[in-house]
N, C-alpha and C. Protein backbone atom coordinates (compact mmCIF):
# COMPACT_ATOMS: atom_id res chain seq x y z
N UNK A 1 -9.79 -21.17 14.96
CA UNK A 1 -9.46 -20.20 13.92
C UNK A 1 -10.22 -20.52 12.64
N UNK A 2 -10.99 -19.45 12.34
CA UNK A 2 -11.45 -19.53 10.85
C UNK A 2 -10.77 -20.04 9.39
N UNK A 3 -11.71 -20.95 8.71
CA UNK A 3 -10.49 -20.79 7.68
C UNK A 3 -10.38 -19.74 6.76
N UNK A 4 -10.45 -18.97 6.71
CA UNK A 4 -10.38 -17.95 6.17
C UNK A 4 -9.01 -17.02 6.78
N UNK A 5 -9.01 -17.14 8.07
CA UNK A 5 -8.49 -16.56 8.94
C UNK A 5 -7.29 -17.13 8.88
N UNK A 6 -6.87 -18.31 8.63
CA UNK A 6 -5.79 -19.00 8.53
C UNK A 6 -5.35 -19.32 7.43
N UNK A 7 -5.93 -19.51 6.43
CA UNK A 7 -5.35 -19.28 4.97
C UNK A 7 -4.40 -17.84 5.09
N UNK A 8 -5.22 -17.08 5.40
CA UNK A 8 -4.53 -15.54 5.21
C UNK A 8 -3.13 -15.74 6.09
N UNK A 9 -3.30 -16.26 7.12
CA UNK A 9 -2.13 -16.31 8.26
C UNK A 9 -1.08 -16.67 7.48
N UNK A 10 -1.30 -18.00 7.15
CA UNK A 10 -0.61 -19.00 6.03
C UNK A 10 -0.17 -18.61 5.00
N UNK A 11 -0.59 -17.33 4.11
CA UNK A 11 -0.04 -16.69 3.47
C UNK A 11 1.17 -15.82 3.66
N UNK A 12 0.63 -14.99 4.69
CA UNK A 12 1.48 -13.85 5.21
C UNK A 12 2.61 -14.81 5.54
N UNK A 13 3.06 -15.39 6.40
CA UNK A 13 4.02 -16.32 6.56
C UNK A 13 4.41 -16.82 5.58
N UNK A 14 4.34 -17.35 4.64
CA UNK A 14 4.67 -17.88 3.54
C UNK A 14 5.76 -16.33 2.54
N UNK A 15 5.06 -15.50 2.56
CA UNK A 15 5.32 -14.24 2.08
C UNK A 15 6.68 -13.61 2.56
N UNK A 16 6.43 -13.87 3.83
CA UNK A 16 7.69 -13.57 4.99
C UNK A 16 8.98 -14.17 5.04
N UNK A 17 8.78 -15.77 4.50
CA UNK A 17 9.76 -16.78 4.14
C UNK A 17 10.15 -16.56 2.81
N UNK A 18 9.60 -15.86 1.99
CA UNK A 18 10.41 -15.68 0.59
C UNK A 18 11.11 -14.36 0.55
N UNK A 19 10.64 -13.57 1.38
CA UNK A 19 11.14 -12.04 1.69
C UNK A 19 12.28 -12.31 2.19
N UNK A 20 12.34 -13.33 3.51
CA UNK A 20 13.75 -13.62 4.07
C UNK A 20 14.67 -14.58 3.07
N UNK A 21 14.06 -15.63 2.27
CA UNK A 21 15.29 -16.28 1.55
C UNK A 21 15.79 -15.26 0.57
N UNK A 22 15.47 -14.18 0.01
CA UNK A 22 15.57 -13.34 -0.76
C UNK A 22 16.78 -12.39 -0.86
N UNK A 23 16.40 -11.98 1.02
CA UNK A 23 17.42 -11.41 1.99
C UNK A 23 18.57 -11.73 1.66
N UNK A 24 18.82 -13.29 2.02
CA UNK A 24 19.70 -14.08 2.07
C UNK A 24 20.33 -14.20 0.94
N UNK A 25 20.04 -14.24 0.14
CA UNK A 25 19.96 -14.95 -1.64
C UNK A 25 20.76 -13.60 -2.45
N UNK A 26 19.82 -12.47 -2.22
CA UNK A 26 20.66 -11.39 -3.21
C UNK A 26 22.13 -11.09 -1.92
N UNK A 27 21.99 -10.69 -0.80
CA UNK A 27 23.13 -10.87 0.12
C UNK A 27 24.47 -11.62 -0.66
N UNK A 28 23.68 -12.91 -0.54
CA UNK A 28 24.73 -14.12 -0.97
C UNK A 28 25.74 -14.29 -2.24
N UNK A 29 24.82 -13.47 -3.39
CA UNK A 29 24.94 -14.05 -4.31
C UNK A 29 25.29 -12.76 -5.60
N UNK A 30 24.33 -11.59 -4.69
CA UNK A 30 24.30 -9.79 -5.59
C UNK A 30 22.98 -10.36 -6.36
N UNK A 31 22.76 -9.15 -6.68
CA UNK A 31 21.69 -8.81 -7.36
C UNK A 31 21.41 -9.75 -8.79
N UNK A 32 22.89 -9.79 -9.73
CA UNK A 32 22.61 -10.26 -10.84
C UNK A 32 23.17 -11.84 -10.73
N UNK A 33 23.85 -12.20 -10.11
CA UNK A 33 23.47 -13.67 -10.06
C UNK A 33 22.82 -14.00 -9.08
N UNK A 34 22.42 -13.44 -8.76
CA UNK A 34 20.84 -14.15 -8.46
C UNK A 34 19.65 -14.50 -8.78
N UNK A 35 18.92 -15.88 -9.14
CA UNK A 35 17.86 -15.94 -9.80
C UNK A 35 16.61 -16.59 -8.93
N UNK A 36 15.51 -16.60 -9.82
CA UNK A 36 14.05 -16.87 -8.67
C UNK A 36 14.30 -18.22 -8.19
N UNK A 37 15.25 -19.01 -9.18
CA UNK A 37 15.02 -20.17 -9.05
C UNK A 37 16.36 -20.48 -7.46
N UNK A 38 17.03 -19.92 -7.30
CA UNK A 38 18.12 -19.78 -5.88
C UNK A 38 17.31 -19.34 -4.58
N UNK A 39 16.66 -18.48 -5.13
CA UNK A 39 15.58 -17.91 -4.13
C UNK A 39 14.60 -18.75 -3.61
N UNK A 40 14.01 -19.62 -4.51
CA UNK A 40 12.96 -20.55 -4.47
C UNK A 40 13.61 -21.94 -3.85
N UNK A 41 14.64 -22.06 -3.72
CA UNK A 41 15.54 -23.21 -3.43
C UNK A 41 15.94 -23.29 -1.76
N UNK A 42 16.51 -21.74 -1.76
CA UNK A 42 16.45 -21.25 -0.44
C UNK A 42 15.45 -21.18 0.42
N UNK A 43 14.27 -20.65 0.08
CA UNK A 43 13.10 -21.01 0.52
C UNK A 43 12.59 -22.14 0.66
N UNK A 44 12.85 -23.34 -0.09
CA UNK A 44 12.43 -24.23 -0.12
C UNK A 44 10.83 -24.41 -0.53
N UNK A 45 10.70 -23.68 -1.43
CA UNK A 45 9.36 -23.82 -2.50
C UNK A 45 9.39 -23.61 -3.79
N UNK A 46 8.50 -23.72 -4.52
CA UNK A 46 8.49 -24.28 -5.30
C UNK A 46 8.12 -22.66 -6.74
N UNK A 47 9.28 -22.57 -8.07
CA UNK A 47 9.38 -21.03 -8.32
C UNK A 47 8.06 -20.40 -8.30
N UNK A 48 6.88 -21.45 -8.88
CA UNK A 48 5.55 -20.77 -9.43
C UNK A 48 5.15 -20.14 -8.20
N UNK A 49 5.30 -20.74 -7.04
CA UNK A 49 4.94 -20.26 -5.41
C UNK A 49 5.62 -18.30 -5.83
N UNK A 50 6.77 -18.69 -5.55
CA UNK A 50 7.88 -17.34 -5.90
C UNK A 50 6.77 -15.77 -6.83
N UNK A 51 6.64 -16.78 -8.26
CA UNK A 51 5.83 -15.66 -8.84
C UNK A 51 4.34 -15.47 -8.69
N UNK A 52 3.41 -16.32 -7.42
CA UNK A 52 2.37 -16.05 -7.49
C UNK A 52 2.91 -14.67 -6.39
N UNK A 53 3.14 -14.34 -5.17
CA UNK A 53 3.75 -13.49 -4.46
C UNK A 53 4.18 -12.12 -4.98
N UNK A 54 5.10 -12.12 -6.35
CA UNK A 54 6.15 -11.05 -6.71
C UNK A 54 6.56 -11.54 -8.53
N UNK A 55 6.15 -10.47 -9.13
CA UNK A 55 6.05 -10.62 -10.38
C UNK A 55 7.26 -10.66 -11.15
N UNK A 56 7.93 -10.66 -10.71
CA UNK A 56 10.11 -10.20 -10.57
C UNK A 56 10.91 -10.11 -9.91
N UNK A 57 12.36 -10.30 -10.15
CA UNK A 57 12.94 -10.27 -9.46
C UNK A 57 13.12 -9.05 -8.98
N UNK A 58 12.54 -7.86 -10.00
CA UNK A 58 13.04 -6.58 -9.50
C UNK A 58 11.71 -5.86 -8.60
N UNK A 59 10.71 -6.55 -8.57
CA UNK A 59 9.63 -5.98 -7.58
C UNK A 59 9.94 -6.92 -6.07
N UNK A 60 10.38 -8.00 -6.18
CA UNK A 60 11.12 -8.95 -4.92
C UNK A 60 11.88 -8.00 -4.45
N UNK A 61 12.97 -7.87 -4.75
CA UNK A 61 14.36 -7.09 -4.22
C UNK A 61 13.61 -5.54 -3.45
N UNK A 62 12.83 -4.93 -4.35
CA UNK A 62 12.25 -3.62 -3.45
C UNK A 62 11.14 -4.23 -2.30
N UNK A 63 10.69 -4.76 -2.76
CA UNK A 63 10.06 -5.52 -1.07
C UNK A 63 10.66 -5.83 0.02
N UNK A 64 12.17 -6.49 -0.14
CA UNK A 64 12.55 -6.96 0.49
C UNK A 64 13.55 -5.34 1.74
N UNK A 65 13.88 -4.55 0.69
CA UNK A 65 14.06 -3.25 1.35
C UNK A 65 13.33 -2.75 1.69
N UNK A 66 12.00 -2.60 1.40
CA UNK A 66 10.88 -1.64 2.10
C UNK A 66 10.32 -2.69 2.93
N UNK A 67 10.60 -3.64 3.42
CA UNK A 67 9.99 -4.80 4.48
C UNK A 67 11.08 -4.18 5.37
N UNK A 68 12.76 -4.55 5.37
CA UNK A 68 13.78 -3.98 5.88
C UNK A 68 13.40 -2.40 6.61
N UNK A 69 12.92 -1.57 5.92
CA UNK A 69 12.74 -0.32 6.55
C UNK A 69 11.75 -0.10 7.13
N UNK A 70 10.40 -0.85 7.12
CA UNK A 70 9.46 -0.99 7.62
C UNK A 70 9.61 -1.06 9.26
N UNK A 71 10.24 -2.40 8.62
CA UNK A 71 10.61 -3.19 10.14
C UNK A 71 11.59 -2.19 11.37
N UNK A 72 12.38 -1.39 10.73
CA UNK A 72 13.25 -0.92 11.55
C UNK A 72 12.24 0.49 12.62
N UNK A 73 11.77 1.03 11.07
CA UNK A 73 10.33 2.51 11.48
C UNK A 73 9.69 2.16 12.68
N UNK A 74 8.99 0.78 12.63
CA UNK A 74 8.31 0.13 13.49
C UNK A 74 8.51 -0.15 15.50
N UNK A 75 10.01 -0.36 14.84
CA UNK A 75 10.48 -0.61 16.05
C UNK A 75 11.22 0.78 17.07
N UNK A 76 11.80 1.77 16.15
CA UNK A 76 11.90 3.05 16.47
C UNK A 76 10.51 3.65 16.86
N UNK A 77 9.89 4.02 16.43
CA UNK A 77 8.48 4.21 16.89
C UNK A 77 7.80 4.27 17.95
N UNK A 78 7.76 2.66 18.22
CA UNK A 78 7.53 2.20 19.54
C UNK A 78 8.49 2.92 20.42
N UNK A 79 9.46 2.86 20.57
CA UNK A 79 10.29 3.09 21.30
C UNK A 79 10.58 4.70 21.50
N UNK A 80 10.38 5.51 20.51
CA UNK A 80 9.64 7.09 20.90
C UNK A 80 8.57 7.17 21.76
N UNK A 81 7.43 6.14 21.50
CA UNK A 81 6.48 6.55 22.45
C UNK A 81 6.72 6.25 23.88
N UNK A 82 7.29 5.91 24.12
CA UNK A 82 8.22 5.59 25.53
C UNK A 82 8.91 7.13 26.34
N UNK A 83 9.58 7.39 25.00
CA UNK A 83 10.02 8.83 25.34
C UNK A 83 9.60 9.92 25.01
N UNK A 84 9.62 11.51 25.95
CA UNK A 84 9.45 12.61 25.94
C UNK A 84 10.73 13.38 25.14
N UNK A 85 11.70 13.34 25.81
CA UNK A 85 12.69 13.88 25.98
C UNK A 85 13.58 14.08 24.25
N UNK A 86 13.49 14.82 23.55
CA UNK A 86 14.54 14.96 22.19
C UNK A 86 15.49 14.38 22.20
N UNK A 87 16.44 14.34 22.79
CA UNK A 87 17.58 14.28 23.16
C UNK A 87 17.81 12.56 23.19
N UNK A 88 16.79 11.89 24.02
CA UNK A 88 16.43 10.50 24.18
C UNK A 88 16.23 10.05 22.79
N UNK A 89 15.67 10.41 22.48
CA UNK A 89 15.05 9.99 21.46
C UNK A 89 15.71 10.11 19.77
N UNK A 90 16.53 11.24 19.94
CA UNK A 90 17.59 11.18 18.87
C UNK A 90 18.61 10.05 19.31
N UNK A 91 18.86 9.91 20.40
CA UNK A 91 20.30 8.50 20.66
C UNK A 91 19.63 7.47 20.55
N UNK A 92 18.25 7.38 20.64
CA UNK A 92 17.46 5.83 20.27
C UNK A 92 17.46 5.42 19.38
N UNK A 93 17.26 6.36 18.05
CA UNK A 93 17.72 6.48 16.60
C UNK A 93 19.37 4.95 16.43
N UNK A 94 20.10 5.66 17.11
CA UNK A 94 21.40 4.78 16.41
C UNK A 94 21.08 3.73 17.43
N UNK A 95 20.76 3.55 18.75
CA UNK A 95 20.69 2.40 19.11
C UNK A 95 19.70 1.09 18.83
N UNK A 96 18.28 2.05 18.16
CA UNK A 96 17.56 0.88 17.42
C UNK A 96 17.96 0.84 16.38
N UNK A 97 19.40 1.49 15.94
CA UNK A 97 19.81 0.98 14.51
C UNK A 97 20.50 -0.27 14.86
N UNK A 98 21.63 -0.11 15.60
CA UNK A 98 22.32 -1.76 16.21
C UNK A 98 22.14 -2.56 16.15
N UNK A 99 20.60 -2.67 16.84
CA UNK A 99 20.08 -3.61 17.04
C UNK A 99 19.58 -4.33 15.83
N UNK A 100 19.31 -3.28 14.90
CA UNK A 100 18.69 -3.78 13.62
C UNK A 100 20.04 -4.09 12.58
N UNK A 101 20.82 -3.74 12.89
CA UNK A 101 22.27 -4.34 12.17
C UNK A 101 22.32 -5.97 12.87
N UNK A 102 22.29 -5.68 14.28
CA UNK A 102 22.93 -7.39 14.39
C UNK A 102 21.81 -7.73 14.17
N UNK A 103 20.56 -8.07 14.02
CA UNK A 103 19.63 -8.93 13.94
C UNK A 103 19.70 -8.72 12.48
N UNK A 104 19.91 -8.47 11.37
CA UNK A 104 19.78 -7.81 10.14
C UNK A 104 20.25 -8.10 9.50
N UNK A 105 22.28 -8.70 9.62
CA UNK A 105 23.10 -8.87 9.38
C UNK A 105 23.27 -8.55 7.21
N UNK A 106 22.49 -9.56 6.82
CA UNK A 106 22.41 -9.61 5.52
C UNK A 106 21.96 -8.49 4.65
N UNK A 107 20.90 -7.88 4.97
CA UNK A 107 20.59 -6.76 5.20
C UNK A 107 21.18 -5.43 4.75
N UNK A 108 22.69 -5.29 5.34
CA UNK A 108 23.43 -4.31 4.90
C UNK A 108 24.30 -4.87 3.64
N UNK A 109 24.84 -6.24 3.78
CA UNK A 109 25.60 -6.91 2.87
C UNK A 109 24.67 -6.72 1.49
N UNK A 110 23.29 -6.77 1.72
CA UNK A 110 22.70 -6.35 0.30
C UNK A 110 22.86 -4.50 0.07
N UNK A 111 22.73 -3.87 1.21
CA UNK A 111 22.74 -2.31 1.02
C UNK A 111 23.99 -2.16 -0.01
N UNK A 112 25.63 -2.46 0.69
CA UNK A 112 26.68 -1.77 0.15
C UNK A 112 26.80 -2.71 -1.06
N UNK A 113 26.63 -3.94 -1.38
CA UNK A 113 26.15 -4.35 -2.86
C UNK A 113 25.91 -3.34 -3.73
N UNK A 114 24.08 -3.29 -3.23
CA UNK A 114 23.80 -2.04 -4.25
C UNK A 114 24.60 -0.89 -4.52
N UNK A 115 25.36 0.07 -3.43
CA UNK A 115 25.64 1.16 -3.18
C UNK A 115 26.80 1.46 -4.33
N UNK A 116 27.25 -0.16 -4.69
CA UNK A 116 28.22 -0.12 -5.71
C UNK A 116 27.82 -0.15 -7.23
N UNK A 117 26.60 -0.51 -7.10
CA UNK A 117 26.09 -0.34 -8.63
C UNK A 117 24.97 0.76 -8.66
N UNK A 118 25.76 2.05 -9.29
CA UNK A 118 24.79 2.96 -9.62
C UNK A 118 23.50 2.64 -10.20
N UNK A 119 23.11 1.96 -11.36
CA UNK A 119 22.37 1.58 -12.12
C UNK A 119 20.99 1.28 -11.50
N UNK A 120 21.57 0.02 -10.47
CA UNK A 120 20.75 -0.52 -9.93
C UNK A 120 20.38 0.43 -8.39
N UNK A 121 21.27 0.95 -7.95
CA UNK A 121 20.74 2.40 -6.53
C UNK A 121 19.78 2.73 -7.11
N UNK A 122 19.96 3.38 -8.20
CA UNK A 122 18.94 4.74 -8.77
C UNK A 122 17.23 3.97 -8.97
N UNK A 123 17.64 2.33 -9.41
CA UNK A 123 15.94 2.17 -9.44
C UNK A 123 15.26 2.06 -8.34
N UNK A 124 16.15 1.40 -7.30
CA UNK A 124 15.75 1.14 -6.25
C UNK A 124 15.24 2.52 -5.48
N UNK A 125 16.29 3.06 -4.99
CA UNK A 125 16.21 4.78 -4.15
C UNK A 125 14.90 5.45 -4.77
N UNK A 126 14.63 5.36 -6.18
CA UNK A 126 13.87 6.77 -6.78
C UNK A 126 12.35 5.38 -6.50
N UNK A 127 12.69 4.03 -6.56
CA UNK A 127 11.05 3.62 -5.99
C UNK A 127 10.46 3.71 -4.52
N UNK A 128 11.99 3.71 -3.80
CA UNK A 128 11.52 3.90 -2.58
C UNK A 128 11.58 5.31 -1.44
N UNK A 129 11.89 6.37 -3.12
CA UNK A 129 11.77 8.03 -2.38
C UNK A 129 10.25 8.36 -1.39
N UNK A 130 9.45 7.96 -1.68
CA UNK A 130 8.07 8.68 -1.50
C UNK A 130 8.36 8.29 0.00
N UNK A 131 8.44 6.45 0.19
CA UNK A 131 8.48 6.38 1.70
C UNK A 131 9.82 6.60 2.24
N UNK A 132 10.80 6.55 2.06
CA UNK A 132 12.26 7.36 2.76
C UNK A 132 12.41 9.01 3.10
N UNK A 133 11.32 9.67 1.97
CA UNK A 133 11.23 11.36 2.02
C UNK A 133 10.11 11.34 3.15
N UNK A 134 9.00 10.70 3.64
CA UNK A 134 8.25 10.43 4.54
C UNK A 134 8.77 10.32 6.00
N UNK A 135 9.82 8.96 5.72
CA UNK A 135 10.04 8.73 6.86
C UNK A 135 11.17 9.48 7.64
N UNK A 136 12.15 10.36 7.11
CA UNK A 136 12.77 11.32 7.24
C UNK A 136 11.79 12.65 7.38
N UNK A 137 10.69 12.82 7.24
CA UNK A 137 10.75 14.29 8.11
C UNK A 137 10.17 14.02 9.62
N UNK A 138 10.07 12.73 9.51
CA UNK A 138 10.18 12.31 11.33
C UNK A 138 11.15 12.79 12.01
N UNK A 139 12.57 12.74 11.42
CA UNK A 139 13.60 12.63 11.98
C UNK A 139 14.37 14.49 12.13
N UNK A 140 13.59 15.12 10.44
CA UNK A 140 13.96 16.23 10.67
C UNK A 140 12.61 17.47 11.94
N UNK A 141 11.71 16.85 12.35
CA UNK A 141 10.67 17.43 12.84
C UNK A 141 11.40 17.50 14.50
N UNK A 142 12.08 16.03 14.68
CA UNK A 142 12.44 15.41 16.12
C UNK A 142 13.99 17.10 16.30
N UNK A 143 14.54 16.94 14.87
CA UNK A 143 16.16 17.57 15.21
C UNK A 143 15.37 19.36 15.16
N UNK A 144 14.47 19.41 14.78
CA UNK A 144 13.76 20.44 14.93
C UNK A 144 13.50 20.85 17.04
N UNK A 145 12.82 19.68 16.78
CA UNK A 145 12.12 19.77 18.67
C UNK A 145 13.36 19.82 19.21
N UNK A 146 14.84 19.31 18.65
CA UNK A 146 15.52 19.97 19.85
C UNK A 146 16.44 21.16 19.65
N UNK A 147 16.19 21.48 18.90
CA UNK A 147 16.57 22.72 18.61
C UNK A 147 15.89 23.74 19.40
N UNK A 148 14.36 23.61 19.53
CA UNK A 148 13.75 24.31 20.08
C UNK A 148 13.72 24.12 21.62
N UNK A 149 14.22 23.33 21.69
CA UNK A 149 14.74 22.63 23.32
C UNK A 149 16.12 23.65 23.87
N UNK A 150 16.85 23.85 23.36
CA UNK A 150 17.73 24.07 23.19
C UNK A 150 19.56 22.97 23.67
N UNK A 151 18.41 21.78 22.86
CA UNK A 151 19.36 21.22 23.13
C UNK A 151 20.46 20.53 22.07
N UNK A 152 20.24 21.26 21.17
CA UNK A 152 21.40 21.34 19.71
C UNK A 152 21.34 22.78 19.36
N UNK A 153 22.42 23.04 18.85
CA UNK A 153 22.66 24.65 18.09
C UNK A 153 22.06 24.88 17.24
N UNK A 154 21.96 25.96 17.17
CA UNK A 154 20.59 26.46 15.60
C UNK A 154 21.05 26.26 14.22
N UNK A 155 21.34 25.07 14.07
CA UNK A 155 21.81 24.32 12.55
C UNK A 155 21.12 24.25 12.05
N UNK A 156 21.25 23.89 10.71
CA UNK A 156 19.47 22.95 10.05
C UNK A 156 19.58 22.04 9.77
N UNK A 157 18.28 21.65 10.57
CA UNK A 157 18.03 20.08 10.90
C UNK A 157 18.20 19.03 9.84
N UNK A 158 17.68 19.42 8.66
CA UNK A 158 18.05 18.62 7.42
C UNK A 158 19.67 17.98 6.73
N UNK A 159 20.48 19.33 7.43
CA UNK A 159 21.84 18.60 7.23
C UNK A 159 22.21 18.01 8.67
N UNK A 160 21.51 18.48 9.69
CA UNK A 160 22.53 17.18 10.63
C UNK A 160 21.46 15.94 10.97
N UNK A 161 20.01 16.09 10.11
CA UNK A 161 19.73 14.55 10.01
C UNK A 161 20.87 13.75 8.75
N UNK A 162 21.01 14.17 7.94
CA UNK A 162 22.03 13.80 6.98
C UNK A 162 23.31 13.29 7.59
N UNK A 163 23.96 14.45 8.23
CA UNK A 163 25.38 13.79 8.85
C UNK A 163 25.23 12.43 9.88
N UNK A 164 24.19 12.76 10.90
CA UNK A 164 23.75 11.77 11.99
C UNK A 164 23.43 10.90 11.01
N UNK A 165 22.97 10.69 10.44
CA UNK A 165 22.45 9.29 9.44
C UNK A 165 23.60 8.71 8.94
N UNK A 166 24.38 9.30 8.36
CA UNK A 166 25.39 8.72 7.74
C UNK A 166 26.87 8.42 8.94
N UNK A 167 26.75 8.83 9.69
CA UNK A 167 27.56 7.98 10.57
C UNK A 167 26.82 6.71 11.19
N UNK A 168 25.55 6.48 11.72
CA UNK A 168 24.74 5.68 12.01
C UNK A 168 25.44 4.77 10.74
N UNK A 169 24.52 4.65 9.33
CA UNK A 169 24.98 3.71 8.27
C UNK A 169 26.40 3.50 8.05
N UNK A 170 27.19 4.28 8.40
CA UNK A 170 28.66 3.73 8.22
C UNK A 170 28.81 2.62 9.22
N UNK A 171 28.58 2.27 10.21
CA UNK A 171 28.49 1.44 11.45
C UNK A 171 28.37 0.23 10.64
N UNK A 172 27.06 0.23 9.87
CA UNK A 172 26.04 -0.72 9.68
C UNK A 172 26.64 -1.53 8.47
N UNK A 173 27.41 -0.63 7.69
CA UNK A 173 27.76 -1.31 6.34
C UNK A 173 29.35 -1.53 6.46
N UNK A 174 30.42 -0.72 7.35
CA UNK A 174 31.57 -1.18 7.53
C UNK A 174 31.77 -1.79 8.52
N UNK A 175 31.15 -1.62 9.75
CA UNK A 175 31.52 -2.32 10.80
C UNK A 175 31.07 -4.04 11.21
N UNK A 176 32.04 -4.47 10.93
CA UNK A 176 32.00 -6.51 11.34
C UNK A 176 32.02 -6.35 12.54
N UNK A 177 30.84 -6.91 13.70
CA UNK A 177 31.12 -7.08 14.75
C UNK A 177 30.33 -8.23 15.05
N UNK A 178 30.52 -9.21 15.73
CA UNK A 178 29.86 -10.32 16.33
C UNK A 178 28.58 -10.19 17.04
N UNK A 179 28.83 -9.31 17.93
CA UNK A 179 27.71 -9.03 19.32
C UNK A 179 27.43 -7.93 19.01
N UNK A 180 25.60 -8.04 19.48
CA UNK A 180 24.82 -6.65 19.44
C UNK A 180 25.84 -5.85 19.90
N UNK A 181 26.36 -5.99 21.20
CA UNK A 181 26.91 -4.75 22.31
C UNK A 181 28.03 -4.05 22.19
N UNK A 182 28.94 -5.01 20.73
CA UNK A 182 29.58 -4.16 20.40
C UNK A 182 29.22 -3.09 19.44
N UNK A 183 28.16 -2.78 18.74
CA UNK A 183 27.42 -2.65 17.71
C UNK A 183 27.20 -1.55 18.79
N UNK A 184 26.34 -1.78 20.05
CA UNK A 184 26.17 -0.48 20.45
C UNK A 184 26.59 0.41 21.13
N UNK A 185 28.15 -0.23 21.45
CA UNK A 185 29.26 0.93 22.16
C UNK A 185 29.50 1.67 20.98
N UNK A 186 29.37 1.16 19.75
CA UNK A 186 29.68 2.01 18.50
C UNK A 186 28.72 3.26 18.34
N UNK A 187 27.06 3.00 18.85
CA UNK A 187 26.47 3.57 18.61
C UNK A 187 26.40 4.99 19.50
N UNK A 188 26.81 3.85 21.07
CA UNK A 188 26.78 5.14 22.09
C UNK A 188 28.24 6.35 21.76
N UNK A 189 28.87 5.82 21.11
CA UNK A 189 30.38 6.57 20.91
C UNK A 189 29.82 7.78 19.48
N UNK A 190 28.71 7.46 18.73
CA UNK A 190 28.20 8.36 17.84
C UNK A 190 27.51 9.15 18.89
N UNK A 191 26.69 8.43 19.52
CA UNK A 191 25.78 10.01 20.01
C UNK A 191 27.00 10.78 21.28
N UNK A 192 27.70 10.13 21.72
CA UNK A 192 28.71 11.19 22.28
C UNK A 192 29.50 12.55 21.64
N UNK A 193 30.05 11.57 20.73
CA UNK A 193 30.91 12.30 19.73
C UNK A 193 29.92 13.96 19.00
N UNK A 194 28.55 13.46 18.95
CA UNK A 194 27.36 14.05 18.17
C UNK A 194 26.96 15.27 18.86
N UNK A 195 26.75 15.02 20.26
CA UNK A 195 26.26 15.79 21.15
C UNK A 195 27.65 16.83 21.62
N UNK A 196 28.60 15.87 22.03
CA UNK A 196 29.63 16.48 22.77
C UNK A 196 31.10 16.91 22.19
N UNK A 197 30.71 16.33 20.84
CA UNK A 197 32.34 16.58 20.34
C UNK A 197 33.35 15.52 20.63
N UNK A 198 34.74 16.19 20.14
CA UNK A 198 35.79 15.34 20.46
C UNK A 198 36.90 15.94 20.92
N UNK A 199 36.99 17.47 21.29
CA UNK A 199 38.26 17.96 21.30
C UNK A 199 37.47 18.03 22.94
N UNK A 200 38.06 17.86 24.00
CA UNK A 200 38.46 17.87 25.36
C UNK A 200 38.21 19.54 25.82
N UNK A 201 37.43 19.89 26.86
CA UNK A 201 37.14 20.70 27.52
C UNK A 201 38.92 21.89 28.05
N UNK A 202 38.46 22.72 27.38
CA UNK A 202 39.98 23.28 28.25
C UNK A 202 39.82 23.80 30.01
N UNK A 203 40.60 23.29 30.64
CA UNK A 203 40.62 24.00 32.02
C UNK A 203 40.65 25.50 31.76
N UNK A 204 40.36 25.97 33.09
CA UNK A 204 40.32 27.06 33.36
C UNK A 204 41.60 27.77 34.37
């Protein structure tokens, strides 16, 4: 390996380890007591390391969510190209969410943090509109294709990506569960409920 090639490696990794103590750190601790120097501790480096990386705590914290959503896009993605089918592919939605809850854990503990301080939502949300308004018309293009499938009712797609989303995140931010698998009977019980309802078929 070049050195060139490995400096860079060595970076990115390095980058990755302050993104995750960060995780951990505002999780742990909230937003405002938390400082570079907890972060840097957690990490186990050294603060100037901290600010050659991220110029603040408040450009840290949006990294650490748009790394978070990155990561999740990424892995949904993949896992569309696998599938044809709408229908598939909308229930993959909450089940690569699960997965990204239990592996994630901290993750949401920083989401409903924020969710409680307006102040601090609004800087965050309005820096990270451009890529959340992006990555949502994936989702409204998909509730589109099955519409045209005919395999959802002629709603609009924009409010039942909304509703579907927000039962997905309720999972993620109220639900304590130990194991992925309970995480994703939760998930499979959304796309049931989603697709099929809840009131029971009447005989005939």
């Amino acid at each position: 390996m070049a050195k060139a090639e490995r400096q860079a490696r060595e970076k990115e990794l390095r980058r990755n380890l302050i993104l995750k103590s960060a995780l951990f750190s505002f999780a742990k601790y909230g937003y405002h007591k938390c400082s570079m120097d907890l972060i840097a501790e957690e990490a186990e480096l050294g603060k100037s390391t901290i600010y050659y990386y991220f110029k603040n705590k408040d450009e840290l914290l949006l990294e650490v969510l748009k790394s978070g959503l990155e990561g999740f896009f990424k892995k949904l993605t993949d896992k569309w190209a696998e599938l044809n089918d709408p229908k598939e592919k909308i229930e993959s939605v909450s089940l690569a969410a699960a997965d990204f809850f239990a592996e994630n854990p901290d993750y949401f503990k920083l989401y409903l943090y924020l969710s409680l301080h307006p102040k601090i939502k609004n800087v965050t949300v309005n820096s990270l509109r451009p890529f959340i308004e992006n990555k949502n018309k994936l989702f409204v293009k998909l509730f589109k294709d099955a519409r045209k499938a005919g395999i959802i009712k002629p709603m609009p797609p924009k409010n039942l990506v909304e509703i579907f989303g927000t039962l997905i995140m309720g999972v993620g931010i109220f639900g304590h569960y130990k194991r992925k698998a309970d995480i994703r009977k939760r998930m499979t019980l959304i796309n049931e409920i989603f697709f099929e309802g809840v009131t029971p078929e009447k005989e005939d």
